[in-house]
Protein backbone atom coordinates (compact mmCIF):
# COMPACT_ATOMS: atom_id res chain seq x y z
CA UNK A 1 101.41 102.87 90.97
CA UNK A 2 104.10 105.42 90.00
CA UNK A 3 106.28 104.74 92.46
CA UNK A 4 105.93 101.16 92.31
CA UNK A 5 106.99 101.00 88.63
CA UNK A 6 110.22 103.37 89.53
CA UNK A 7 110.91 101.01 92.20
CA UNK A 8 110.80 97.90 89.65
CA UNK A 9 112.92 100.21 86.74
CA UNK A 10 110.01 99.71 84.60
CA UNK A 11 108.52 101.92 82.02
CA UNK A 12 105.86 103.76 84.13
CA UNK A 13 103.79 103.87 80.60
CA UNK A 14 102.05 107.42 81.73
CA UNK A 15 102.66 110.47 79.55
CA UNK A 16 105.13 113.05 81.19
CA UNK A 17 102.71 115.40 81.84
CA UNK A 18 100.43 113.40 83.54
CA UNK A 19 103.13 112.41 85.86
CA UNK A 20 104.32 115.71 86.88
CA UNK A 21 100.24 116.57 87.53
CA UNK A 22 99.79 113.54 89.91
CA UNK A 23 103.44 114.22 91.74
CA UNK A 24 102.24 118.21 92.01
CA UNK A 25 98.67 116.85 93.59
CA UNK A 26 100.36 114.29 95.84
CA UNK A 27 102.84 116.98 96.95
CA UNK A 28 100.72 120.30 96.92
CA UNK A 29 99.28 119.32 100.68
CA UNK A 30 100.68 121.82 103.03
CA UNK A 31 101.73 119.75 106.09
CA UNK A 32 100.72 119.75 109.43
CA UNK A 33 102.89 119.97 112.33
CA UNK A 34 101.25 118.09 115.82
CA UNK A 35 102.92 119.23 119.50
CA UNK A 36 104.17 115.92 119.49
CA UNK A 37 105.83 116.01 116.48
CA UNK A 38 107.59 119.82 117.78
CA UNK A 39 108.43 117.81 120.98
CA UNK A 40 110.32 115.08 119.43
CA UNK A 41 112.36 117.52 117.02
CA UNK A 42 112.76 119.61 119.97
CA UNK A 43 114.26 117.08 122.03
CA UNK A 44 116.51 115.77 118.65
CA UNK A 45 118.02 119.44 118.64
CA UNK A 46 118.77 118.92 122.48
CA UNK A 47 120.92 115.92 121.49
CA UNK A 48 122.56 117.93 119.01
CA UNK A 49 121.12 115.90 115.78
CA UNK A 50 119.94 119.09 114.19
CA UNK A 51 116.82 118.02 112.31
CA UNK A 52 115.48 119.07 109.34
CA UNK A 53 111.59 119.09 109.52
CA UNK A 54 109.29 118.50 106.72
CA UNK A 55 111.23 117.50 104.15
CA UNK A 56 109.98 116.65 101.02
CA UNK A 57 111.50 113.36 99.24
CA UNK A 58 111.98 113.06 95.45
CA UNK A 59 109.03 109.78 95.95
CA UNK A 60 107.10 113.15 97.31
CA UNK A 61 106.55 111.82 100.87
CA UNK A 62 107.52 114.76 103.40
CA UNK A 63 109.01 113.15 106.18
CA UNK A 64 108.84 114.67 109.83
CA UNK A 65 112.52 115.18 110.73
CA UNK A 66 115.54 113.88 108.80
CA UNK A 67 118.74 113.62 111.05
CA UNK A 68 122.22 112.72 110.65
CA UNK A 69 123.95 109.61 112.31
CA UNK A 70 127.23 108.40 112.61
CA UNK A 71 127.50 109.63 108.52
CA UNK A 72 124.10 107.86 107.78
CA UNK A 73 120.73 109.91 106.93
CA UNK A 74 117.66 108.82 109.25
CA UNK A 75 114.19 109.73 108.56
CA UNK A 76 111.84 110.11 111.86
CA UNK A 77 108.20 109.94 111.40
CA UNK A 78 106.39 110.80 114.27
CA UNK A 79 103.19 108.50 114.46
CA UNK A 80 100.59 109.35 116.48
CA UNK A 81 96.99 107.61 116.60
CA UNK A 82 96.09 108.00 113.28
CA UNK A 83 98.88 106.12 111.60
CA UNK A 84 97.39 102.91 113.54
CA UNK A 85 94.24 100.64 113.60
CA UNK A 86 92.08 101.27 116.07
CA UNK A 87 93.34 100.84 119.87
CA UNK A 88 96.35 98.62 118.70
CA UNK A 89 99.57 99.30 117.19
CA UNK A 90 98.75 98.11 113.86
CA UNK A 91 100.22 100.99 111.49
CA UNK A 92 97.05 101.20 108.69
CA UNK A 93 97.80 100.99 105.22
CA UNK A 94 98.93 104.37 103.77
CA UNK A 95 101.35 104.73 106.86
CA UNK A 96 102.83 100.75 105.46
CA UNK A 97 102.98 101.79 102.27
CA UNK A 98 104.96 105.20 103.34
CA UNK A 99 107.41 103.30 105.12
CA UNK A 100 108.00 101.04 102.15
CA UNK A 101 108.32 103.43 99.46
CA UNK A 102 110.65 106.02 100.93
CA UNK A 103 113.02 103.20 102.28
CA UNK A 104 113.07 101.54 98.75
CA UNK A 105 112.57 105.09 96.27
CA UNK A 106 114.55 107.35 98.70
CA UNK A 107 117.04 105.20 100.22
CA UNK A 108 116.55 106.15 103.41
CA UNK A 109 115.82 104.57 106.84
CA UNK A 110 112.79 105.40 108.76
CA UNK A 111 112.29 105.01 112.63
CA UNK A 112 109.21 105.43 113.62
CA UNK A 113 108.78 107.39 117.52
């Protein structure tokens, strides 16, 4: 709800420190790192795209690797099963709304690998 008021530039109407509770709670999860996810930043080192893994946006998503190209900052998430619906390729809803929010808060592009 947060970040969808800071999207729209409205007043998010919750007290300060309630905010900074609910950003520390959605942030405070340790990440985990899959072999996938080590392959993929392995080969974008190879290429010479130095990635930066894990890092943590000011909307408090952590996004897998971020990498520079041609001058423009790319975000690569790494989606394995569990950011999809059952057997298909439908992403589910948290990894939707991820995409959404750190393309429109952060400013950033996300491919998706």
């Amino acid at each position: 709800w947060h970040l969808w008021q800071t999207k729209e530039k409205s007043n998010p109407g919750l007290p300060t420190d309630l905010q900074e509770r609910c950003y520390n709670a959605f942030t405070s999860e340790e990440p985990t790192v899959s072999k996938l996810q080590e392959d993929v930043v392995s080969q974008l080192s190879s290429i010479g795209l130095n990635p930066q893994e894990e890092v943590l946006m000011g909307s408090g998503y952590r996004i897998d690797a971020i990498v520079e190209v041609n001058g423009k900052i790319v975000g690569v998430e790494v989606d394995g099963p569990s950011h999809f619906i059952g057997e298909g390729r439908s992403p589910t809803g948290s990894t939707i709304l991820k995409r959404r929010q750190v393309c429109s808060v952060d400013g950033i592009e996300l491919v998706s690998v």
